[in-house]
Protein backbone atom coordinates (compact mmCIF):
# COMPACT_ATOMS: atom_id res chain seq x y z
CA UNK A 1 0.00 0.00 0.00
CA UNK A 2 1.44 3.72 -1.19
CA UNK A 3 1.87 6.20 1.29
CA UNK A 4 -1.16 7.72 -0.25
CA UNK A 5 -3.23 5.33 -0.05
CA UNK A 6 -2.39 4.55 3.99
CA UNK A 7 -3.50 8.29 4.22
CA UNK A 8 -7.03 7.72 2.30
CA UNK A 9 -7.40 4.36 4.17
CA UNK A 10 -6.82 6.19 7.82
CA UNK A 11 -8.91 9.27 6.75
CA UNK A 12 -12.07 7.16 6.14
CA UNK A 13 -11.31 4.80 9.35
CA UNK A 14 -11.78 7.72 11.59
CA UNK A 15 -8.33 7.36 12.88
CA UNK A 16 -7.32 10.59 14.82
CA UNK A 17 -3.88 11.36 13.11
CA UNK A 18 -4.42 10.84 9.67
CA UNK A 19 -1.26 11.86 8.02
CA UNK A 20 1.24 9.63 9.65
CA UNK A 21 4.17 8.87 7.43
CA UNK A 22 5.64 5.48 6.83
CA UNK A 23 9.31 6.55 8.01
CA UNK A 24 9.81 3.97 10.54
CA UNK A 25 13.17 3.36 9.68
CA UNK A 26 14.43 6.70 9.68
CA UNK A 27 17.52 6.94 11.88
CA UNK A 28 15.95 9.05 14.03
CA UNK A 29 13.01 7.18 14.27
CA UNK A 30 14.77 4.12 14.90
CA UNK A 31 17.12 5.46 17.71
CA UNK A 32 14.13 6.36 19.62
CA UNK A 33 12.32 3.68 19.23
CA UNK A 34 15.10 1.57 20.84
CA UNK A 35 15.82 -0.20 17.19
CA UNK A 36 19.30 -0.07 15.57
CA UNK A 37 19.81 2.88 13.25
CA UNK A 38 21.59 2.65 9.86
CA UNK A 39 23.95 5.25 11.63
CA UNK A 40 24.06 7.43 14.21
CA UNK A 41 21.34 10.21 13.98
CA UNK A 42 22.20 13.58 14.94
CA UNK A 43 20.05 17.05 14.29
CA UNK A 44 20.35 20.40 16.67
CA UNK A 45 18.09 22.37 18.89
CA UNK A 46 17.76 25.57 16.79
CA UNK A 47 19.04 24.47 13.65
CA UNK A 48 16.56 26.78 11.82
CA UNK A 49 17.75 29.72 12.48
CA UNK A 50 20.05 32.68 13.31
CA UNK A 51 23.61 31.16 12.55
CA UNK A 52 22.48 30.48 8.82
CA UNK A 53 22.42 33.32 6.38
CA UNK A 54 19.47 32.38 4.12
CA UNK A 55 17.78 32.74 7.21
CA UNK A 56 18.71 36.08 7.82
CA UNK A 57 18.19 36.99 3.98
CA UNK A 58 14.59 35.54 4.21
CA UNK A 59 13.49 37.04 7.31
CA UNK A 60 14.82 40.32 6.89
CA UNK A 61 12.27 42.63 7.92
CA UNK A 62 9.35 40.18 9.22
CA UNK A 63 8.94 39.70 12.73
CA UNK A 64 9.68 36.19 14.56
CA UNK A 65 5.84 36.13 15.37
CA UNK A 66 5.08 37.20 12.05
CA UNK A 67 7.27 34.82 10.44
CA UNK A 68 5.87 31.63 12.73
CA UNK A 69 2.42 32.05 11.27
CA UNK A 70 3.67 31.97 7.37
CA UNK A 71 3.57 28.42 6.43
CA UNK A 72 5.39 29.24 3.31
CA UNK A 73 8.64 30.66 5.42
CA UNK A 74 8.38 28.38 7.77
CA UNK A 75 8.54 25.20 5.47
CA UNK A 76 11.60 27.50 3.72
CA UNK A 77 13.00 28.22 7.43
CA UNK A 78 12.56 24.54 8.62
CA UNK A 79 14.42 22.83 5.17
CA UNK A 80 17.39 25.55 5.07
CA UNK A 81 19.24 23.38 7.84
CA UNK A 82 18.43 20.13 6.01
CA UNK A 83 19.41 21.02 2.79
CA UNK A 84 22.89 22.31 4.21
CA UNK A 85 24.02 20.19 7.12
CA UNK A 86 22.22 16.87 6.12
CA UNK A 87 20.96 16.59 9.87
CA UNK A 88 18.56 13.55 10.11
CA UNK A 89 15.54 15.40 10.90
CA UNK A 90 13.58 18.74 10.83
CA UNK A 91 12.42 20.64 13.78
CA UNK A 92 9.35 23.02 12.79
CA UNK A 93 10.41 26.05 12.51
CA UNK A 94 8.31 28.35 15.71
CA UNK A 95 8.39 29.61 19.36
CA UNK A 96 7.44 28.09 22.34
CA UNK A 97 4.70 31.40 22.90
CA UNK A 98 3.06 30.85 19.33
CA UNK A 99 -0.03 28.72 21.08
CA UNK A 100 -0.77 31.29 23.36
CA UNK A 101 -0.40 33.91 20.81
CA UNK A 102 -2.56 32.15 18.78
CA UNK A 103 -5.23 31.58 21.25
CA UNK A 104 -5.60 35.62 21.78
CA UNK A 105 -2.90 36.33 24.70
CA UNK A 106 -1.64 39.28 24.07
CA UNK A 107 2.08 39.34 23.90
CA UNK A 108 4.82 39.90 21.47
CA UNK A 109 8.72 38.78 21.08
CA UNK A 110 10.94 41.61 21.68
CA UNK A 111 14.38 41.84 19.87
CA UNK A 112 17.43 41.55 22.38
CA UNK A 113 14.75 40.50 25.34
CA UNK A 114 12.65 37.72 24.07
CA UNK A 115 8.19 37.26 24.91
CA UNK A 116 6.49 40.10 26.79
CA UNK A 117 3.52 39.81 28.09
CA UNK A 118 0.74 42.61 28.36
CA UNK A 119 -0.69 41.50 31.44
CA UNK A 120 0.77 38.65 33.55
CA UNK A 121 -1.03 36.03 35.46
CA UNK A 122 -1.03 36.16 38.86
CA UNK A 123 -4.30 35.43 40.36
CA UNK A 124 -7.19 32.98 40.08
CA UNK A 125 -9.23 35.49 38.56
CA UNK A 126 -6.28 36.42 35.92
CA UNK A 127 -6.59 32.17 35.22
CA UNK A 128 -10.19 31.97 34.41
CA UNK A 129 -9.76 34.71 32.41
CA UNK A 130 -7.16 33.06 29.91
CA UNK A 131 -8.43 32.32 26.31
CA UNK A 132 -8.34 28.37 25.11
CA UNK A 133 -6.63 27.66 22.00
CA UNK A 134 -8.84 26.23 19.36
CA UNK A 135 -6.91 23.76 16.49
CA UNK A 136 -8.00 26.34 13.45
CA UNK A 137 -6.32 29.69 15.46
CA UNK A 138 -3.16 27.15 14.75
CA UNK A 139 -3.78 26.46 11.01
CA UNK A 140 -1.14 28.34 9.49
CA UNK A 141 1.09 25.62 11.76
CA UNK A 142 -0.27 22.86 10.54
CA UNK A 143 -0.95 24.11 6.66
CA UNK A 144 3.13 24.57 7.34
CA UNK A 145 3.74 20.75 8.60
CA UNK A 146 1.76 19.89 5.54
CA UNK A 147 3.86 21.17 3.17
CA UNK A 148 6.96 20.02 5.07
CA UNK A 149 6.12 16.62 5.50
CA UNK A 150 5.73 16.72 0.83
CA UNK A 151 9.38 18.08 0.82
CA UNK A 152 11.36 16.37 3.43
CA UNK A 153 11.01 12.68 1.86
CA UNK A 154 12.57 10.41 4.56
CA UNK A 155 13.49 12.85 6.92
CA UNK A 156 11.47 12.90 10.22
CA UNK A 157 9.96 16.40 11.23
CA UNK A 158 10.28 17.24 14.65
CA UNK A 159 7.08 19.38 16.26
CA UNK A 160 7.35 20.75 19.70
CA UNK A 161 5.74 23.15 22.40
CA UNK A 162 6.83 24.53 25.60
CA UNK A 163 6.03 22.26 28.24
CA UNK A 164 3.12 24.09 31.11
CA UNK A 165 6.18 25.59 33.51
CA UNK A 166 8.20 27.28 31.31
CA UNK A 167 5.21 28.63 29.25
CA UNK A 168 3.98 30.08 33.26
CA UNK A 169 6.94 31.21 33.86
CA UNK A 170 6.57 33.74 30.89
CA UNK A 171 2.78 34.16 32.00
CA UNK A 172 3.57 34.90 35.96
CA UNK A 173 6.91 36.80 35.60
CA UNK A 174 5.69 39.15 32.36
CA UNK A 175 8.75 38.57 30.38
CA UNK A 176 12.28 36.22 30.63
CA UNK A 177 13.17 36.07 34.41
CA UNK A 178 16.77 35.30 35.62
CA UNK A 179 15.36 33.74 39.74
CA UNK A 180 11.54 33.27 38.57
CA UNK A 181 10.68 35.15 42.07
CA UNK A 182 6.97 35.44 41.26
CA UNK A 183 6.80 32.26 39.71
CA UNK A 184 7.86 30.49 42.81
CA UNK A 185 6.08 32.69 44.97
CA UNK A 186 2.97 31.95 43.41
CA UNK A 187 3.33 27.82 43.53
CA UNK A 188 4.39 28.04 47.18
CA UNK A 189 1.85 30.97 48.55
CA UNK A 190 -1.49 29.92 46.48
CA UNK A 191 -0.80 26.32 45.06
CA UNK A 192 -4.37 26.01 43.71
CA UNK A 193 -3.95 29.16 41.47
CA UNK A 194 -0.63 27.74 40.60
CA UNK A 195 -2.40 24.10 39.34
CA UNK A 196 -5.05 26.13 37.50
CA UNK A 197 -3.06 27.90 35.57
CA UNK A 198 -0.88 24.61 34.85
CA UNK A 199 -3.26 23.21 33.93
CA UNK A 200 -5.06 25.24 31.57
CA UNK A 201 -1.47 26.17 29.88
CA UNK A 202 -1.62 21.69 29.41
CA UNK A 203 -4.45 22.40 27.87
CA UNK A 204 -3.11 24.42 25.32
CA UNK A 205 0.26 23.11 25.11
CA UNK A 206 -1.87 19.24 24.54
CA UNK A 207 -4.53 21.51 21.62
CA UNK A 208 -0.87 22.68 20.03
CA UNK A 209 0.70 19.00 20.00
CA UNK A 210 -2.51 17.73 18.61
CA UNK A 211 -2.74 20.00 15.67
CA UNK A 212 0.79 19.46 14.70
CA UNK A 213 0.17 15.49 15.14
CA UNK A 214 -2.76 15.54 12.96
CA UNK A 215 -1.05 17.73 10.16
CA UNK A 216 1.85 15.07 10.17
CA UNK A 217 4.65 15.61 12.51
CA UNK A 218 6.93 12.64 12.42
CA UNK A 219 7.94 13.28 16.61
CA UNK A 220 7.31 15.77 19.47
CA UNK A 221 9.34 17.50 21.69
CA UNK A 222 8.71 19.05 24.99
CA UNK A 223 11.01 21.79 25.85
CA UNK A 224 10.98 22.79 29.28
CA UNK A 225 13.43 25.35 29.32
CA UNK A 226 13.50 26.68 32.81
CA UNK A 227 12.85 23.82 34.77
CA UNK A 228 16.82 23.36 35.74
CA UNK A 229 15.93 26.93 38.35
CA UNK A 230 13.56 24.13 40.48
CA UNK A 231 14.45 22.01 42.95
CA UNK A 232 12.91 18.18 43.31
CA UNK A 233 10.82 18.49 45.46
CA UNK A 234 9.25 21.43 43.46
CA UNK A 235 9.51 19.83 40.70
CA UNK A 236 7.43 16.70 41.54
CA UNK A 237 4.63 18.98 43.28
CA UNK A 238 4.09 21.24 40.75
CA UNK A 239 5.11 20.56 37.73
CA UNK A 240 5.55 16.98 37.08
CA UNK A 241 1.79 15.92 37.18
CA UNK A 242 1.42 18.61 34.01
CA UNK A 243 3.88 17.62 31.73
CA UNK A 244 2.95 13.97 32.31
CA UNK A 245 -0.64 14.98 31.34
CA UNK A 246 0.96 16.79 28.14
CA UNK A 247 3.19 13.29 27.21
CA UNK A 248 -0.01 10.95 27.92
CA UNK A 249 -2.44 12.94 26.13
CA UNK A 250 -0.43 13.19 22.69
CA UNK A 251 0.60 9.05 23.35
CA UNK A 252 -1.69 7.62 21.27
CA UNK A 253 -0.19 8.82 18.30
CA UNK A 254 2.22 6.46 18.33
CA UNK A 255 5.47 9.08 17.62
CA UNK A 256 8.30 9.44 19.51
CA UNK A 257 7.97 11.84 22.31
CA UNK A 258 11.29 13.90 23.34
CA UNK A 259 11.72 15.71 26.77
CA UNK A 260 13.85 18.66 27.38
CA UNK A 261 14.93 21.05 30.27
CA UNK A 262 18.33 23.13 30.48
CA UNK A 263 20.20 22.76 33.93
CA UNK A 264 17.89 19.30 34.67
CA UNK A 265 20.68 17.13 35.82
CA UNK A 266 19.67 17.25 39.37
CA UNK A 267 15.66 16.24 37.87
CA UNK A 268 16.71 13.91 35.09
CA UNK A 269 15.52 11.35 37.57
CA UNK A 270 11.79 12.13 37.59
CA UNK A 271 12.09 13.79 34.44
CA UNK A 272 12.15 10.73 33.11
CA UNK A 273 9.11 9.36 34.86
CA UNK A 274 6.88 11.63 32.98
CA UNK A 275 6.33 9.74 29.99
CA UNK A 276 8.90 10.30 27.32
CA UNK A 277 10.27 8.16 25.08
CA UNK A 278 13.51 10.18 24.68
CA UNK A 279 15.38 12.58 27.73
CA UNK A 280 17.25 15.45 26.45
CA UNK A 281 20.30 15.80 28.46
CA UNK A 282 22.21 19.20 28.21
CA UNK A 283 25.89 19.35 28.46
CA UNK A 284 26.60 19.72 31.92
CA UNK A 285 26.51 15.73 32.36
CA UNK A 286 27.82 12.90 31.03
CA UNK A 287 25.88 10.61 28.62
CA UNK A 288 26.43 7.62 30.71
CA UNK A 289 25.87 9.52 34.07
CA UNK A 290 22.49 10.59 32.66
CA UNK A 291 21.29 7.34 31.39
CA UNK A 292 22.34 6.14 35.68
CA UNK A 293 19.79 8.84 36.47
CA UNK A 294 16.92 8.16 34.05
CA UNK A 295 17.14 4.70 34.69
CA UNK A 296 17.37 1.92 31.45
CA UNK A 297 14.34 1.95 28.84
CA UNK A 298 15.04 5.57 27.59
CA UNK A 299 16.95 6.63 24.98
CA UNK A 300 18.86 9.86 25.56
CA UNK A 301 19.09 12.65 23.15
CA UNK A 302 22.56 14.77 23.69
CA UNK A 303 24.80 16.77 24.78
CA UNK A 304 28.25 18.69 22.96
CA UNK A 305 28.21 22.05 24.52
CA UNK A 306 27.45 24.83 22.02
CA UNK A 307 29.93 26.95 23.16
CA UNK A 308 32.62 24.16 21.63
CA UNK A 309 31.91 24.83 18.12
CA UNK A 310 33.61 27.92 18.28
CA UNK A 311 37.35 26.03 20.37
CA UNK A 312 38.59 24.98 16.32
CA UNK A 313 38.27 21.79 14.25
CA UNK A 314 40.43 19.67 16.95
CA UNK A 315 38.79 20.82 20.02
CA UNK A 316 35.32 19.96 17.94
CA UNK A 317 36.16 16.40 17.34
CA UNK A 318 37.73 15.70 20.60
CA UNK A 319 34.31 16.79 22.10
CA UNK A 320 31.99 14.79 19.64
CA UNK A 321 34.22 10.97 19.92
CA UNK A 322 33.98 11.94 23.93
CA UNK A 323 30.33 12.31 24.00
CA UNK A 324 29.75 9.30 21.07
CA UNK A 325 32.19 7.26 23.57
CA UNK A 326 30.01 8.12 26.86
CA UNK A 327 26.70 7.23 24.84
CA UNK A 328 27.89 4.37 23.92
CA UNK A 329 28.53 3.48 27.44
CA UNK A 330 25.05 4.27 28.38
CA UNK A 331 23.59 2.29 25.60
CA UNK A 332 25.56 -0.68 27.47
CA UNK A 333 23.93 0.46 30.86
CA UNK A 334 20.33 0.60 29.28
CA UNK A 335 19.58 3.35 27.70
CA UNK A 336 17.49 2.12 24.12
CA UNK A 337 19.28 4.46 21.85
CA UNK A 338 21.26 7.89 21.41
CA UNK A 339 20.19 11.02 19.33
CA UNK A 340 23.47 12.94 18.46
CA UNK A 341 22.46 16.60 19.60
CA UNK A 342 24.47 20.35 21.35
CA UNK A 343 23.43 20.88 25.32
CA UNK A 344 21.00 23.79 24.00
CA UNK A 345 20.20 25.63 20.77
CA UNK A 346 22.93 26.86 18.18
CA UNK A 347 24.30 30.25 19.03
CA UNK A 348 23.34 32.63 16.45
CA UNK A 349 27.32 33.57 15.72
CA UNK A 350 28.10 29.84 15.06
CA UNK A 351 29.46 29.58 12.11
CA UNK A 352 27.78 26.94 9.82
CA UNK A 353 30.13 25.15 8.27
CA UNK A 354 31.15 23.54 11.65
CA UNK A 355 27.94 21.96 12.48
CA UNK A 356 28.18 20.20 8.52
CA UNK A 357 31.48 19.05 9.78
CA UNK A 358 29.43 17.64 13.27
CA UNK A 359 26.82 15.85 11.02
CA UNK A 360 29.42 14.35 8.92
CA UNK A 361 31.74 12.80 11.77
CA UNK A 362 28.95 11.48 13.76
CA UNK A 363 27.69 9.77 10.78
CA UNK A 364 30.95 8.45 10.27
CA UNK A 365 31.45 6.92 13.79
């Protein structure tokens, strides 16, 4: 049966994600899935973006917001890193903030400071108020993973969303937050405001997954970016419950599902009880320490620092037969599989022609 006609065949069966691709042997696919890739797959955390010049010829002018709800740029946005590195898979090319944009928040993406929100959430009354995201206020995004999934052939695409904490973090604190004061205040002095809001932002964060599932998105990550400024016991109370939620409700869609937080070595443990397939490990531990701390039945998706890329060729490869070494080591321990990755997202004065070289020796190993 054609590709096509598994698409007709699940369209009239009623099946909730129509548009799944028949790419189950992708590297990628296959390294999370705890099956042997042909090689080793490796793609980065903002790969589509500001350390590629066609991306700053094509987005001269148009605002990051602007530019997430074009499905045009961002199927041009999303290939640019394929077509030049050869990294074995997409990520869709967006912003953690675009579902609550979308659903009618009002806040933009300021140059040099990052989302700002109009009016933050800090009471009960400020929850109830939130607008719900509805699937069509997202159909530029998934018009967008339509056209990707025509170009990208074999290659997986990658959807994500910002997982309920970090998202609240943004809501609670009005903008980017170096201690997240009001955040924690908030969880600690009125935990039931705290869970409401969590839980609507699920609710969104689950509505934005779903679209981008149903247009055709190969896997799903959950970035929760400023988790690592929690303790454990914080994190188990009130946020772990959410993002399992998030994980469980997109499960039945039978794609890998990636988890992410920066500074999480200290939570990998329970970050990997809430539900992913894959743990993201930054670069602050080792491959084979992490896969100690998740425990075996994960694969582990990780870690070259992406401050190394600029230390010269040497320095480069040193780092990348280190970290291959260490995964291999906690593919011995029990981990299922390892996804070649940096720590955190490409720094936008990275120059490109290193992370080709990257792709090229970690297929090679």
């Amino acid at each position: 049966m054609s590709d096509l006609e598994d698409t007709n065949s699940a369209m009239t069966s009623g099946t909730k994600y129509p548009f799944r691709r028949t790419i189950a042997d992708a590297p990628l696919i296959a390294a999370a899935t705890g099956r042997r890739p042909a090689h080793r797959p490796v793609w980065f955390m903002r790969q589509a973006g500001r350390s590629l010049p066609e991306y700053r010829e094509v987005r001269a002018g148009i605002g990051m917001l602007e530019s997430c709800f074009n499905p045009e740029l961002v199927c041009e946005i999303t290939m640019q890193p394929v077509r030049r590195h050869k990294v074995d898979a997409a990520i869709l090319f967006s912003d953690i903030v675009v579902p609550l944009k979308a659903a009618g928040i009002d806040l933009d993406i300021v140059a040099g400071v990052g989302p700002v929100v109009a009016n933050p959430v800090r009471t009960i009354a400020d929850v109830a108020a939130l607008p719900r995201l509805r699937p069509e206020q997202v159909g530029a995004v998934s018009e967008a993973v339509s056209l990707l999934t025509r170009e990208l052939g074999d290659t997986p695409l990658i959807g994500f969303a910002g997982a309920p904490f970090t998202l609240a973090s943004y809501l609670v604190e009005g903008g980017p937050s170096r201690n997240h004061e009001r955040t924690k205040a908030l969880m600690h002095s009125d935990p039931k405001t705290w869970h409401a809001l969590l839980g609507t932002i699920a609710d969104t964060t689950i509505a934005f997954l779903q679209a981008q599932l149903h247009a055709g998105v190969d896997a799903i990550q959950l970035f929760d970016s400023w988790a690592g400024t929690l303790s454990l016991a914080e994190y188990r109370t009130f946020v772990l419950p959410h993002s399992e939620r998030v994980l469980a409700e997109v499960a039945d869609a039978g794609v890998p599902r990636i988890h992410f937080g920066v500074g999480t070595g200290e939570l990998l443990g329970v970050m990997g009880e809430v539900g992913a397939d894959v743990v993201g490990v930054d670069w602050r531990i080792p491959l084979d320490e992490a896969a100690r701390r998740v425990g075996p039945g994960k694969a582990l998706q990780g870690n070259l620092d992406p401050a190394v890329l600029f230390a010269g060729a040497d320095a480069v490869e040193r780092e990348v037969r280190r970290i291959a070494a260490e995964a291999d080591r906690a593919l011995a321990a029990g981990a299922t599989g390892h996804i070649f990755n940096l720590g955190h997202g490409v720094l936008p004065d990275t120059d490109p022609g290193v992370l080709t070289a990257v792709v090229e020796l970690v297929h090679s190993l």
